[in-house]
N, C-alpha and C. Protein backbone atom coordinates (compact mmCIF):
# COMPACT_ATOMS: atom_id res chain seq x y z
N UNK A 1 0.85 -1.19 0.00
CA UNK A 1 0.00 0.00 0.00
C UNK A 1 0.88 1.24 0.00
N UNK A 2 0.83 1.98 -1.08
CA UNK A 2 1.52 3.24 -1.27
C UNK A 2 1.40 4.41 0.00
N UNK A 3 2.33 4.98 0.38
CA UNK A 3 1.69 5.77 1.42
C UNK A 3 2.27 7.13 0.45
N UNK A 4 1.25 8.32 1.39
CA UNK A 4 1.63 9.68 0.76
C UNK A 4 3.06 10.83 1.37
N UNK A 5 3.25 11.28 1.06
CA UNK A 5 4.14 11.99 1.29
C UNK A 5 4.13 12.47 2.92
N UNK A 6 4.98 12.28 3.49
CA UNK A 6 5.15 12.38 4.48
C UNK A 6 5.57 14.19 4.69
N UNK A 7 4.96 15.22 5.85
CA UNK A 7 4.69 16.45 5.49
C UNK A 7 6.11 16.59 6.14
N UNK A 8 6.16 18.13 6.09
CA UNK A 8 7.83 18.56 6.51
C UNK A 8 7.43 19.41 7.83
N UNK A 9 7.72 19.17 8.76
CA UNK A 9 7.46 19.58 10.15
C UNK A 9 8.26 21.46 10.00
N UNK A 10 9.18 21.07 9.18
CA UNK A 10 9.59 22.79 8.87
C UNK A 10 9.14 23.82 7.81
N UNK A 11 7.52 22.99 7.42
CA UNK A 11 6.99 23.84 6.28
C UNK A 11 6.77 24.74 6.55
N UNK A 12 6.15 25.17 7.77
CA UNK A 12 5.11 26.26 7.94
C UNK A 12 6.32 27.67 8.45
N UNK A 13 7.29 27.02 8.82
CA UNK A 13 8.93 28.10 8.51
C UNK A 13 9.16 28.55 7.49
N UNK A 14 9.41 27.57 6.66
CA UNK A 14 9.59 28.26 5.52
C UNK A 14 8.12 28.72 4.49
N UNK A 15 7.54 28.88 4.66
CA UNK A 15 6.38 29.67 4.05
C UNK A 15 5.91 28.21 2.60
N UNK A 16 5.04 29.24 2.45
CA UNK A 16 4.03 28.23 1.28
C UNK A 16 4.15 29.01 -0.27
N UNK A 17 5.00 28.37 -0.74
CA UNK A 17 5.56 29.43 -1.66
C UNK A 17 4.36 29.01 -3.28
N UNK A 18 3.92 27.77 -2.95
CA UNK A 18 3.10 27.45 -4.44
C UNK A 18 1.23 27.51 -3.53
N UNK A 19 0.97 27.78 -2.73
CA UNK A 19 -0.20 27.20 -1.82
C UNK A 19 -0.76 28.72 -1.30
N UNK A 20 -2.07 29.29 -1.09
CA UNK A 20 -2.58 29.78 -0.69
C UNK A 20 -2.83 30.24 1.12
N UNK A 21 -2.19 30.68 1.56
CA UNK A 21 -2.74 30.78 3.20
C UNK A 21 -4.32 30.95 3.15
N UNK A 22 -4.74 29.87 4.36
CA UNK A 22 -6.40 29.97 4.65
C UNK A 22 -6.62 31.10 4.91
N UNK A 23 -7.56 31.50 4.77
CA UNK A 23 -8.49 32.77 5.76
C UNK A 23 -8.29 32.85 6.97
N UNK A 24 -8.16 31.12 7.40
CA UNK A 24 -8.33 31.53 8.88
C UNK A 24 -6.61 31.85 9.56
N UNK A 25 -5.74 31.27 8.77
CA UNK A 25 -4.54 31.95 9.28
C UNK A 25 -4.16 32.82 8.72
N UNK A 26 -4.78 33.76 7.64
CA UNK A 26 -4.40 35.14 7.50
C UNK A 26 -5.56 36.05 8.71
N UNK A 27 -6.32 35.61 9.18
CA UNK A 27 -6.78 36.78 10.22
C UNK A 27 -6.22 35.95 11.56
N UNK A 28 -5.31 35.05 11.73
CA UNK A 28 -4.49 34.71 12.88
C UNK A 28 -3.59 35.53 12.99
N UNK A 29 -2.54 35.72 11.29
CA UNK A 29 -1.50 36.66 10.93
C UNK A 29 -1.97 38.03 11.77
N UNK A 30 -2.94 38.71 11.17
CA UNK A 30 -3.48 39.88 11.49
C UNK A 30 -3.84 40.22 12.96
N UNK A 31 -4.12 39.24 13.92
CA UNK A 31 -4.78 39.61 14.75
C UNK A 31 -3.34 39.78 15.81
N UNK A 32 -2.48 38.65 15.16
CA UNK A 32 -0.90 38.81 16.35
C UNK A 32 0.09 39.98 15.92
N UNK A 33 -0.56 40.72 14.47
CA UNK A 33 0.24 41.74 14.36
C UNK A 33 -0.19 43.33 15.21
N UNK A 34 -1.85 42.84 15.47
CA UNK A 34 -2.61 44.20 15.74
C UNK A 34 -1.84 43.88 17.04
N UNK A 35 -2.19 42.49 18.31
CA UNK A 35 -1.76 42.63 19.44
C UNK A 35 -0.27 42.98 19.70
N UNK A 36 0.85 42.78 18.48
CA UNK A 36 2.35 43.25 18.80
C UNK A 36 2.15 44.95 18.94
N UNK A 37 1.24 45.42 18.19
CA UNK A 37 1.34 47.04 18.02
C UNK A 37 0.46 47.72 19.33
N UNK A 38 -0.59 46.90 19.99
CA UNK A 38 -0.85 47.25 21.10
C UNK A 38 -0.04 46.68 22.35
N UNK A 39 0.75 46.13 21.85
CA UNK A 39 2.12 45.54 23.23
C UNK A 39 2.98 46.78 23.09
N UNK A 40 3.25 47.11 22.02
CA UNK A 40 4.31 47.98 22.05
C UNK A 40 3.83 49.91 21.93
N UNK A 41 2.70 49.66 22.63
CA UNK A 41 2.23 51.19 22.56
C UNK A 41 2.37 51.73 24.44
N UNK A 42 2.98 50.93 25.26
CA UNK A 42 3.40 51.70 25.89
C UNK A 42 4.89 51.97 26.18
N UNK A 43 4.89 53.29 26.62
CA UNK A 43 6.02 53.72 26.40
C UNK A 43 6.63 54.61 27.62
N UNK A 44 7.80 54.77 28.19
CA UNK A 44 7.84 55.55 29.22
C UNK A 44 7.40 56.85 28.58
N UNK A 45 7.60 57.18 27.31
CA UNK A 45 8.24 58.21 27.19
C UNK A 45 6.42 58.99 27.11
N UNK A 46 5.62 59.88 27.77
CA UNK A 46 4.50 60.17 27.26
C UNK A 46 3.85 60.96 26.17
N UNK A 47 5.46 61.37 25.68
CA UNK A 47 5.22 62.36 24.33
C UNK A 47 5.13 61.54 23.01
N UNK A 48 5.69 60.35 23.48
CA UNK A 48 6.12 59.41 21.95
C UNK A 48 4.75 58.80 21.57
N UNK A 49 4.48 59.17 19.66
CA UNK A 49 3.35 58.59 19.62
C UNK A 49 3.16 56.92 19.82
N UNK A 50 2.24 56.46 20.43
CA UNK A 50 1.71 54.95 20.32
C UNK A 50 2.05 54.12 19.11
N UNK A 51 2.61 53.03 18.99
CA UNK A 51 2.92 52.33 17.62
C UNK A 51 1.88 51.97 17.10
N UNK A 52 0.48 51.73 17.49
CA UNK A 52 -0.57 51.98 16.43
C UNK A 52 -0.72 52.84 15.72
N UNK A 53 -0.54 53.99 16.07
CA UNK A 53 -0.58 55.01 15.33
C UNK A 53 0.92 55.81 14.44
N UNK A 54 1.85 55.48 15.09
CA UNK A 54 3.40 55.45 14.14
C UNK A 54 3.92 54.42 13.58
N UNK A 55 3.56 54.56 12.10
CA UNK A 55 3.36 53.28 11.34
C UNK A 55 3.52 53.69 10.04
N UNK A 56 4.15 54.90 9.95
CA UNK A 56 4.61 55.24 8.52
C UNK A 56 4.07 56.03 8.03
N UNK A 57 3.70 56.49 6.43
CA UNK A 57 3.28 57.36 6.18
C UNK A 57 2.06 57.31 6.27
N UNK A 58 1.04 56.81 5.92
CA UNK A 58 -0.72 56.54 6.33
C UNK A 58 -0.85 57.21 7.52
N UNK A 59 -0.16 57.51 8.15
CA UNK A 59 -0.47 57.76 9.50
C UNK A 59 -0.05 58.81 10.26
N UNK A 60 0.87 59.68 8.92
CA UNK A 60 1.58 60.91 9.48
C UNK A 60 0.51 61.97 9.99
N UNK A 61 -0.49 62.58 9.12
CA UNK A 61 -1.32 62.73 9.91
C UNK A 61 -1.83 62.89 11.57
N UNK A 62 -2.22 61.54 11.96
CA UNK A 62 -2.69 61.11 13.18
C UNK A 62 -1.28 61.39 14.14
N UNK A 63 0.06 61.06 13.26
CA UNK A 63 1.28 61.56 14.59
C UNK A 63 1.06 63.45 14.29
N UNK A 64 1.35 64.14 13.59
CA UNK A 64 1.31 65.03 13.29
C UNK A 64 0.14 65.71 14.24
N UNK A 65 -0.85 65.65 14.28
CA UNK A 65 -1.51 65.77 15.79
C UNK A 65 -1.07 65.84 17.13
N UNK A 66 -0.45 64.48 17.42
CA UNK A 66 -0.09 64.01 18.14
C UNK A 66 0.98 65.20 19.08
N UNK A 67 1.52 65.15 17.81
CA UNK A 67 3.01 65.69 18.19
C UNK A 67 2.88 66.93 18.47
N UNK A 68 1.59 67.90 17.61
CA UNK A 68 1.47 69.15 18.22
C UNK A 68 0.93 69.08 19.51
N UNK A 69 -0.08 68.48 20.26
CA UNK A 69 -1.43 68.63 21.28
C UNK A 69 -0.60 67.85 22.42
N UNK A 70 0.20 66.93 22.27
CA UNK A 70 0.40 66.07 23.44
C UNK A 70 1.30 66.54 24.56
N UNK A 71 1.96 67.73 24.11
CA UNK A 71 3.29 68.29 25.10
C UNK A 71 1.87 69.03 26.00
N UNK A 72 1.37 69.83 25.28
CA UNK A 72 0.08 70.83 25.80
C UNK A 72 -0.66 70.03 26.90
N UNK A 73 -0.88 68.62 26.55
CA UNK A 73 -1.90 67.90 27.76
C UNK A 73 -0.85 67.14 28.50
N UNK A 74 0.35 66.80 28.68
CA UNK A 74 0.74 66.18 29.32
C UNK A 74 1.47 67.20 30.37
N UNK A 75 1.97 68.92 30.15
CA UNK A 75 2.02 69.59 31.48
C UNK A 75 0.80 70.25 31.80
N UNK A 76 -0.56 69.55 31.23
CA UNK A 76 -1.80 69.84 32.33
C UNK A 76 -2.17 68.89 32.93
N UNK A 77 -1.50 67.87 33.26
CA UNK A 77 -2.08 66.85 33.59
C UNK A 77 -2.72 66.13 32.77
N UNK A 78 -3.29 65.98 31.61
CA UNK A 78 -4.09 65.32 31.15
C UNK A 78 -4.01 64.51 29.91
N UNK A 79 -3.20 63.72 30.40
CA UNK A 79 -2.18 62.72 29.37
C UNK A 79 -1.47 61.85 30.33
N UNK A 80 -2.09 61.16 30.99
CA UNK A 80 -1.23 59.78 31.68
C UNK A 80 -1.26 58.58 30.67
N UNK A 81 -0.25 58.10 31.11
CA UNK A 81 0.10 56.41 30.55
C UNK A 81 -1.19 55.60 30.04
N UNK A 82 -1.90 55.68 31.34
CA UNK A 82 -3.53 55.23 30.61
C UNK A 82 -4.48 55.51 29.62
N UNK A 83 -4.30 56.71 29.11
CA UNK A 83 -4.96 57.49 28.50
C UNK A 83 -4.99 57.78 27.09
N UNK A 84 -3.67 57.48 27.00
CA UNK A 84 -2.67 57.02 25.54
C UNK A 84 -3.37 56.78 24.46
N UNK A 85 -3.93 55.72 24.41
CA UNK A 85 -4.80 54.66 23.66
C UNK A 85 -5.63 55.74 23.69
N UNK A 86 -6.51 56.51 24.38
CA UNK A 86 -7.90 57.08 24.13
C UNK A 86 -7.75 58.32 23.02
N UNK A 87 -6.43 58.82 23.55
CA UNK A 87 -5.46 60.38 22.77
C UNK A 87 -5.40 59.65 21.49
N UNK A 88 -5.29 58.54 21.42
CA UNK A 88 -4.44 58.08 19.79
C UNK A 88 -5.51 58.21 18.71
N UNK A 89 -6.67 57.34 19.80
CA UNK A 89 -7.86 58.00 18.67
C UNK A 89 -8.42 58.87 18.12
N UNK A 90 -8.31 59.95 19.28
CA UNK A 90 -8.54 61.67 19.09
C UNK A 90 -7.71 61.78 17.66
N UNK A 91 -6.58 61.49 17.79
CA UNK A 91 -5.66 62.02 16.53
C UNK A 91 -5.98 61.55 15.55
N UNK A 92 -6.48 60.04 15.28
CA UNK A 92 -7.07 59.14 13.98
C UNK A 92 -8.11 59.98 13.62
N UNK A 93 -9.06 60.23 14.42
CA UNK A 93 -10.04 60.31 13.81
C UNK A 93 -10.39 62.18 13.47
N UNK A 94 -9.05 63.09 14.16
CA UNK A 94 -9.00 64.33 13.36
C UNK A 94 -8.23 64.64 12.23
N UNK A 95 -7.24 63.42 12.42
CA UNK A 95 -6.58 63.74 10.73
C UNK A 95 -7.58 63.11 9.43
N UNK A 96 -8.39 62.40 9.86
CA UNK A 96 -9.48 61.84 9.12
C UNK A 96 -9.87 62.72 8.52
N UNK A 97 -10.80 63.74 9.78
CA UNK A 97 -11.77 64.63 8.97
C UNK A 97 -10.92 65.46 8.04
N UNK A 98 -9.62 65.92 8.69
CA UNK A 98 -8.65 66.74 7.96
C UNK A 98 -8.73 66.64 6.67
N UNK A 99 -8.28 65.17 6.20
CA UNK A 99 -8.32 64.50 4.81
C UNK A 99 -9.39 64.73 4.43
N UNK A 100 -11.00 64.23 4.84
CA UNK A 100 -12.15 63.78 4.20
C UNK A 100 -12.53 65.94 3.64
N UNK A 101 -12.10 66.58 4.83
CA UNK A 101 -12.34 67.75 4.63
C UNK A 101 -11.85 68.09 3.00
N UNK A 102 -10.71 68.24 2.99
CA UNK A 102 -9.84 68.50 1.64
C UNK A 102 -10.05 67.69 0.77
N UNK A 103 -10.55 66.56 0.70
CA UNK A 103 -11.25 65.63 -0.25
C UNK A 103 -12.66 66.14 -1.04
N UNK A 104 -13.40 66.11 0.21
CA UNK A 104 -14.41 67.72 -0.15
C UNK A 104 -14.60 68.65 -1.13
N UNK A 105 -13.46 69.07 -0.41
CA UNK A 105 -12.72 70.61 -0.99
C UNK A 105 -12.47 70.17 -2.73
N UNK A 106 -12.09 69.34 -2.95
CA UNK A 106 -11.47 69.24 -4.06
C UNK A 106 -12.94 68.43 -5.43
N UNK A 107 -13.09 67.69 -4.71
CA UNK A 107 -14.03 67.23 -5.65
C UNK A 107 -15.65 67.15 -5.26
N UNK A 108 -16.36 68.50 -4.70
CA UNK A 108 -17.44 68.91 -4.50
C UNK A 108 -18.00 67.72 -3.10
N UNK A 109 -19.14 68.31 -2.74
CA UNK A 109 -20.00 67.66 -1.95
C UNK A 109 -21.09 66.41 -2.29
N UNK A 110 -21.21 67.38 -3.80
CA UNK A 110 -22.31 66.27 -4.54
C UNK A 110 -21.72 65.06 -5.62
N UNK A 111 -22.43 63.98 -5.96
CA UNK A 111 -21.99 63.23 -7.24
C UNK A 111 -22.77 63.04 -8.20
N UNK A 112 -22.35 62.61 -9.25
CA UNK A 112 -23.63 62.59 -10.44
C UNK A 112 -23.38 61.17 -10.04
N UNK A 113 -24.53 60.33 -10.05
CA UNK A 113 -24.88 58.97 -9.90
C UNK A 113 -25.76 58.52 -11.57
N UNK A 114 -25.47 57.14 -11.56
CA UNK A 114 -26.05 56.74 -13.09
C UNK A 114 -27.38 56.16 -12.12
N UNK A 115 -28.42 56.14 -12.72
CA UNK A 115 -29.67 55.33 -12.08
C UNK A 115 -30.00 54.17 -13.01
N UNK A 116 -30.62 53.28 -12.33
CA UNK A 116 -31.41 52.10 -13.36
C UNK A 116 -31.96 52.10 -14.57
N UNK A 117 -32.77 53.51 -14.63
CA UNK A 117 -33.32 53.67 -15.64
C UNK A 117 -32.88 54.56 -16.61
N UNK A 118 -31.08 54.58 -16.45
CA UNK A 118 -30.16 55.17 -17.28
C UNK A 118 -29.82 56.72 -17.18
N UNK A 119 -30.82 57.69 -16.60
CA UNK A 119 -30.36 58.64 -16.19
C UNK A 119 -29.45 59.32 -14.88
N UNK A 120 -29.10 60.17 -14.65
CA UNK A 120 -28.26 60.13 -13.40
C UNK A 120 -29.18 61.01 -12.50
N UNK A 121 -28.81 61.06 -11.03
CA UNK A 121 -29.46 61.87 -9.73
C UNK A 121 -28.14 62.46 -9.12
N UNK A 122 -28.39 63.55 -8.40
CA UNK A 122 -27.84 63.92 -7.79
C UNK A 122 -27.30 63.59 -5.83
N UNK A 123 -26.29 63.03 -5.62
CA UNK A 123 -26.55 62.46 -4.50
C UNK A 123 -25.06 62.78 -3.62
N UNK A 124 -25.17 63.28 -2.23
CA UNK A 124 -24.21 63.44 -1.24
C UNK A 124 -23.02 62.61 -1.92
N UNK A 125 -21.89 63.10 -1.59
CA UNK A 125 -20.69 62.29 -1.48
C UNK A 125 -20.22 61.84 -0.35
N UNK A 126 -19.67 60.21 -0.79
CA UNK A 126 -19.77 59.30 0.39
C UNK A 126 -18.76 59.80 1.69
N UNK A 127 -17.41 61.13 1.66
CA UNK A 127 -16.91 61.66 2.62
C UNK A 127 -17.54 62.67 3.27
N UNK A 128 -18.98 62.98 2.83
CA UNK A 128 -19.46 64.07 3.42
C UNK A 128 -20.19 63.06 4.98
N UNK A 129 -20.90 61.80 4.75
CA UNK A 129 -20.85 61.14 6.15
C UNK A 129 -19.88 60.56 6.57
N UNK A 130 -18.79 60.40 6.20
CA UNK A 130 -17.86 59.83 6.83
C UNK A 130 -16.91 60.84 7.35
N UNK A 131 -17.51 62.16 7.11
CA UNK A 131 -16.55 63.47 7.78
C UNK A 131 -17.32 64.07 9.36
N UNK A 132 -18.58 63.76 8.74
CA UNK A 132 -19.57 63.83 10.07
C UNK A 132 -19.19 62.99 10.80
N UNK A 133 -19.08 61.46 10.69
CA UNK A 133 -18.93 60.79 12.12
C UNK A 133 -17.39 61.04 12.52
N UNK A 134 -16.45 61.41 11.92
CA UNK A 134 -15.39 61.60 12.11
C UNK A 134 -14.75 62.78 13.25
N UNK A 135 -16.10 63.90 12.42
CA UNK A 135 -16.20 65.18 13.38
C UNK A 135 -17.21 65.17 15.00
N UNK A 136 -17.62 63.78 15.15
CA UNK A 136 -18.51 63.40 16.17
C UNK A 136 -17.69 62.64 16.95
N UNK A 137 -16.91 61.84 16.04
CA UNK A 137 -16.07 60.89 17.20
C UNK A 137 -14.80 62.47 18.01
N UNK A 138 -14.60 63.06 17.43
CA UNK A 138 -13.35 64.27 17.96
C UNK A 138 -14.39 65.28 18.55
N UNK A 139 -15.04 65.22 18.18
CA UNK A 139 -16.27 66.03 19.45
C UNK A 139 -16.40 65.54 20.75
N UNK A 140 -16.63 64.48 20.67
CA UNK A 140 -16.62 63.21 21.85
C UNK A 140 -15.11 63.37 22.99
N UNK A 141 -14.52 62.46 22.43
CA UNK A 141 -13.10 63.00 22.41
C UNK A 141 -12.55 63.85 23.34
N UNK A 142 -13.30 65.32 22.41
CA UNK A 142 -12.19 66.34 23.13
C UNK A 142 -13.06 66.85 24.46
N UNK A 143 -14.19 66.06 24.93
CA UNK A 143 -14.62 66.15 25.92
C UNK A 143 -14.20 65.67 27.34
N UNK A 144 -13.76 64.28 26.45
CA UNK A 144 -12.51 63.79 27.58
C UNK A 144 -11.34 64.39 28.19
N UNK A 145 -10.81 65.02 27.22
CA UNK A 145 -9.27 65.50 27.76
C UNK A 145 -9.58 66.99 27.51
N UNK A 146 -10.67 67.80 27.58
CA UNK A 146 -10.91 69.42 27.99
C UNK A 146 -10.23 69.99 26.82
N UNK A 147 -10.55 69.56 25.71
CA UNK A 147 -10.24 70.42 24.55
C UNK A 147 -10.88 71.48 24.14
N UNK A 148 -12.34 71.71 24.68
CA UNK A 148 -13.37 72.52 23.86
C UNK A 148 -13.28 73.66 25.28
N UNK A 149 -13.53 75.01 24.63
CA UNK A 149 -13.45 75.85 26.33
C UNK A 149 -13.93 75.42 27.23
N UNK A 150 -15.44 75.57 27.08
CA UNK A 150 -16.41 74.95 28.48
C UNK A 150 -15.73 73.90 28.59
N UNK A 151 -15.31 72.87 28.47
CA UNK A 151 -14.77 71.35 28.67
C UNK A 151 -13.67 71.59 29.67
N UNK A 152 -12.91 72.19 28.84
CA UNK A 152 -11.24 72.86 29.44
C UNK A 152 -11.54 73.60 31.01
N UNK A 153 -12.41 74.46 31.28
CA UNK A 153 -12.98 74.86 32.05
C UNK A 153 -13.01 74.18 33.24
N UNK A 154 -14.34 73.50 33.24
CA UNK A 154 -14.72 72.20 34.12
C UNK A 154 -13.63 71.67 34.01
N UNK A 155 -12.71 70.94 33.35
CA UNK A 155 -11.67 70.00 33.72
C UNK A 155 -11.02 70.85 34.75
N UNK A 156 -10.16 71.68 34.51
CA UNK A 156 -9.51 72.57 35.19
C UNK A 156 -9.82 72.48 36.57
N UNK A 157 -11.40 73.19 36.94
CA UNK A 157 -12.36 73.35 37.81
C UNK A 157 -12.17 72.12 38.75
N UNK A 158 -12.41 71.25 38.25
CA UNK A 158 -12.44 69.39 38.72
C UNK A 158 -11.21 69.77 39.62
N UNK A 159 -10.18 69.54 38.50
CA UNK A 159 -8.47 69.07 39.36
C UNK A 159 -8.82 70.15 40.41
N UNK A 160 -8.54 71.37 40.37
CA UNK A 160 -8.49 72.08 41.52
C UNK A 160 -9.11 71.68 42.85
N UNK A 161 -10.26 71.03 42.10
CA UNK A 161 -10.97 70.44 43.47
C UNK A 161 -10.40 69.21 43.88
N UNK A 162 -10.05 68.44 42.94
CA UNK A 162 -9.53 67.49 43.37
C UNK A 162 -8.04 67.55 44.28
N UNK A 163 -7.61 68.31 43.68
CA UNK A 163 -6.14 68.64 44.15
C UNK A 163 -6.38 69.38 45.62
N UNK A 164 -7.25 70.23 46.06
CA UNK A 164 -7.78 70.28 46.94
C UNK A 164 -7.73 69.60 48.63
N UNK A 165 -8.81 67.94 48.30
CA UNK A 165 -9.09 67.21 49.08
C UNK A 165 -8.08 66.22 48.77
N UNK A 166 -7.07 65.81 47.55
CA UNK A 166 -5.93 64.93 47.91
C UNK A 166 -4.44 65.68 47.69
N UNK A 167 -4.38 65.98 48.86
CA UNK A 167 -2.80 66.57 48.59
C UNK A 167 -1.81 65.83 47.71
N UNK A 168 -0.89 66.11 46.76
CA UNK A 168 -0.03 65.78 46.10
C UNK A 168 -0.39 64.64 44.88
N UNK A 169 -1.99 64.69 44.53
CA UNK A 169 -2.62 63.76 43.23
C UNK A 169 -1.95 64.49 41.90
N UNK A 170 -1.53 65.23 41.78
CA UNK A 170 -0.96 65.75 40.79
C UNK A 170 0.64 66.05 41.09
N UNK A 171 0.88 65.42 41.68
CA UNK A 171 2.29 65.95 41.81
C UNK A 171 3.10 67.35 42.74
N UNK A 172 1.99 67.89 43.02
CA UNK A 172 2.20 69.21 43.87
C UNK A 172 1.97 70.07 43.13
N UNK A 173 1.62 69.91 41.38
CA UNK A 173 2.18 71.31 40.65
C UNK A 173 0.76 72.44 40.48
N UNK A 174 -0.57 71.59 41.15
CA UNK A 174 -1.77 72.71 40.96
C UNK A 174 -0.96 73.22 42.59
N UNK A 175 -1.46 74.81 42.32
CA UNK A 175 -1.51 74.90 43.43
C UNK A 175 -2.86 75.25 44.05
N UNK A 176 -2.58 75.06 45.50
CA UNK A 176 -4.07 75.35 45.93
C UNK A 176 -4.33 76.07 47.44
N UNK A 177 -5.01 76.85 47.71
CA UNK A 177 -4.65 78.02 48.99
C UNK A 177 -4.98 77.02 49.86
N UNK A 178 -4.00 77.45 50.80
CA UNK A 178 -4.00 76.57 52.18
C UNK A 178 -4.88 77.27 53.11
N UNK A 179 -5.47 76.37 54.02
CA UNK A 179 -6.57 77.29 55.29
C UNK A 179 -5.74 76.27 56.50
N UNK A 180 -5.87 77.22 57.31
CA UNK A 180 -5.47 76.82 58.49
C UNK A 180 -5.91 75.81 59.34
N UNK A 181 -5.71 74.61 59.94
CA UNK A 181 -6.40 73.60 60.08
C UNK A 181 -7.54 74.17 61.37
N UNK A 182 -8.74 73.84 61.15
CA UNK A 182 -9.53 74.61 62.49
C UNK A 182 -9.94 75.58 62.42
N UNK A 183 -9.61 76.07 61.06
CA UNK A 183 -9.83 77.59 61.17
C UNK A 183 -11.49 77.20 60.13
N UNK A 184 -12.35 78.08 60.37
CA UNK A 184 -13.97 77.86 60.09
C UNK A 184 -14.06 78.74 59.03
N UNK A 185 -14.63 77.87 57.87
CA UNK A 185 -15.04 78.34 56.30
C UNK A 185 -15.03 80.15 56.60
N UNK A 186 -16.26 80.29 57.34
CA UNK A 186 -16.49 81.67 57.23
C UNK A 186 -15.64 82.49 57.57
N UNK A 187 -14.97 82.14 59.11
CA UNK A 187 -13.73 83.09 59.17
C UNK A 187 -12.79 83.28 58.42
N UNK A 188 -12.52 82.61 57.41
CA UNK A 188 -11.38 82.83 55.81
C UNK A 188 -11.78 83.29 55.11
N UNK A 189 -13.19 83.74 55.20
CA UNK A 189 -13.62 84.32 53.98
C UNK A 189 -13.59 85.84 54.00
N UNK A 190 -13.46 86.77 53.00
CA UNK A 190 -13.73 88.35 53.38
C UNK A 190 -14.16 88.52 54.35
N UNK A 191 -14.44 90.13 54.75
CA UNK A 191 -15.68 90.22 55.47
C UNK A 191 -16.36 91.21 54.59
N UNK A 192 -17.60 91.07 54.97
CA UNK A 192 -18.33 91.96 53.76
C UNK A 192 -18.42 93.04 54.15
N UNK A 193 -18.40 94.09 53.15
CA UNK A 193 -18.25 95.56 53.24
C UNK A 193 -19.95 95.84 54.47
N UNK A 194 -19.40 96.90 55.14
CA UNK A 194 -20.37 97.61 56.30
C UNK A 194 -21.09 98.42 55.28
N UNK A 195 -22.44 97.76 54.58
CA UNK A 195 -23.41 98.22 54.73
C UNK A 195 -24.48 98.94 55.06
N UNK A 196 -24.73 98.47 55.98
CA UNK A 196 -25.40 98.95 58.06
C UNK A 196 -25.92 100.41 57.32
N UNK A 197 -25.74 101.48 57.15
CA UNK A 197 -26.27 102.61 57.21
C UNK A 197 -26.72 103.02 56.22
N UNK A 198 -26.83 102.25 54.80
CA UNK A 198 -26.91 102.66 53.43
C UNK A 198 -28.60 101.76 53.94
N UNK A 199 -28.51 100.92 54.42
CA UNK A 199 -29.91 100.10 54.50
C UNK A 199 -31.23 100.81 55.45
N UNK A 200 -32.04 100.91 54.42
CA UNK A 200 -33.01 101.49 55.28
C UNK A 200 -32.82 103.53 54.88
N UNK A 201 -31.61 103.82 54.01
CA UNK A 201 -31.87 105.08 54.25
C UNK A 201 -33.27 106.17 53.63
N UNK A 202 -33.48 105.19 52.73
CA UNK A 202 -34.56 105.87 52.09
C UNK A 202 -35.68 105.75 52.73
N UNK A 203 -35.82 104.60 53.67
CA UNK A 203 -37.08 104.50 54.72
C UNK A 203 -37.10 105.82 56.00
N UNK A 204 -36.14 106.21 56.32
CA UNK A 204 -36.34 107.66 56.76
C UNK A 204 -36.94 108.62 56.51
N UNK A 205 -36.96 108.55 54.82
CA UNK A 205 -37.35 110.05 54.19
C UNK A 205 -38.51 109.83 53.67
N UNK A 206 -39.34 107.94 54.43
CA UNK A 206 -40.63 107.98 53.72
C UNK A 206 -41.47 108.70 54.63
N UNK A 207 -42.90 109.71 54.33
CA UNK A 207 -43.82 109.56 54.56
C UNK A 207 -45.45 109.06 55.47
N UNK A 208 -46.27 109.67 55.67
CA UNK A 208 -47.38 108.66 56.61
C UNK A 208 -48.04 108.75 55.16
N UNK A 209 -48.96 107.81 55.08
CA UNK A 209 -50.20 108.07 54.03
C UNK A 209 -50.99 109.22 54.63
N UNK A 210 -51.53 109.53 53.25
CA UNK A 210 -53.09 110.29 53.65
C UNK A 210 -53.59 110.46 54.47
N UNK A 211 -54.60 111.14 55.85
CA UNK A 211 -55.23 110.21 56.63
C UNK A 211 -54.42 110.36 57.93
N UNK A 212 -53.10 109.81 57.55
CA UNK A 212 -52.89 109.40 58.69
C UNK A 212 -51.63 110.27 59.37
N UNK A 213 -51.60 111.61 59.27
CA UNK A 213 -50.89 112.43 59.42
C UNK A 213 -51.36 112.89 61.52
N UNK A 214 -50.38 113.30 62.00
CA UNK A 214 -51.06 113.76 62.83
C UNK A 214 -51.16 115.20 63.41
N UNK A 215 -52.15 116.01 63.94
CA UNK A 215 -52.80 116.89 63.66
C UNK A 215 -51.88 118.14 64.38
């Protein structure tokens, strides 16, 4: 009984040079390349972009962001190690609109479409929604890390408070007025201007009614 070829335990080393890779080990390929680029996105360094997102030219863009906004949030606090990953997207998805914007720009809003019945319609171009959700996801976004004034604001607002009730959560660098231990809200506060004689002065110079004068 003929037997078949006995396989080479060092094939799958040396690659499949006449043979097709399955589907299912090209999204095996893919899925251990996405997890090497999220292994290697942290970094001491907190200015350096994430290797998901520094990946060559496709992506200059999204560093190009990066590289302007991230010095800005990391001496406000608001750029830790954790946060990384959330910033990276901010940047994807504003160099997006950037592009889809100037894409726009260049070849109108609208398209001539052919229809079934051989004539054409007029219809949105497909970057005009894909610039909207783009401009929704960085709306989102910059809510997180106090990009928008009001946002920036309240964030600000927050730490102070926070920095506040935990001494040294930031490092020492908000500062925040010290009260004396014991010493009572109100007594630190101003005192309010003396009043006292401005109140009531016009009630002096009122009047009896009608009537009721006396004689």
């Amino acid at each position: 009984m003929a037997r078949g070829r006995r396989p080479d335990p060092d094939q799958e080393a040396k690659g499949f040079p006449n043979r097709r890779k399955s589907a299912t080990r090209k999204r095996e390929e893919e899925a251990e390349r996405v997890a090497q680029l999220l292994m290697a996105s942290t970094s001491g360094d907190v200015l350096q972009p994430p290797a998901m997102i520094d990946q060559g030219p496709l992506y200059a863009g999204a560093v190009a962001v990066w590289r302007e906004m991230a010095p800005r949030l990391a001496r406000t606090h608001r750029l830790p190690e954790q946060h990384r990953m959330i910033f990276a997207m901010f940047c994807v998805y504003y160099a997006d609109w950037v592009s889809l914007n100037d894409q726009l720009k260049q070849e109108g809003m609208t398209q001539r479409v052919k229809t079934v019945a051989g004539g054409f319609m007029i219809r949105d171009h497909p970057a005009v929604r894909r610039r909207q959700e783009c401009f929704d996801n960085v709306m989102a976004l910059s809510k997180q890390f106090g990009l928008t004034p009001h946002d920036e604001y309240d964030l600000f607002k927050n730490q102070a408070g926070a920095a506040a009730t935990n001494p040294g959560l930031f490092g020492g660098a908000l500062a925040v007025p010290a009260q004396r231990k014991g010493e009572p809200e109100e007594e630190a506060r101003e005192p309010a201007a003396d009043v006292g004689p401005r109140v009531g002065m016009l009630g002096g110079m009122d009047s009896p009614p009608p009537g009721q004068r006396p004689n």
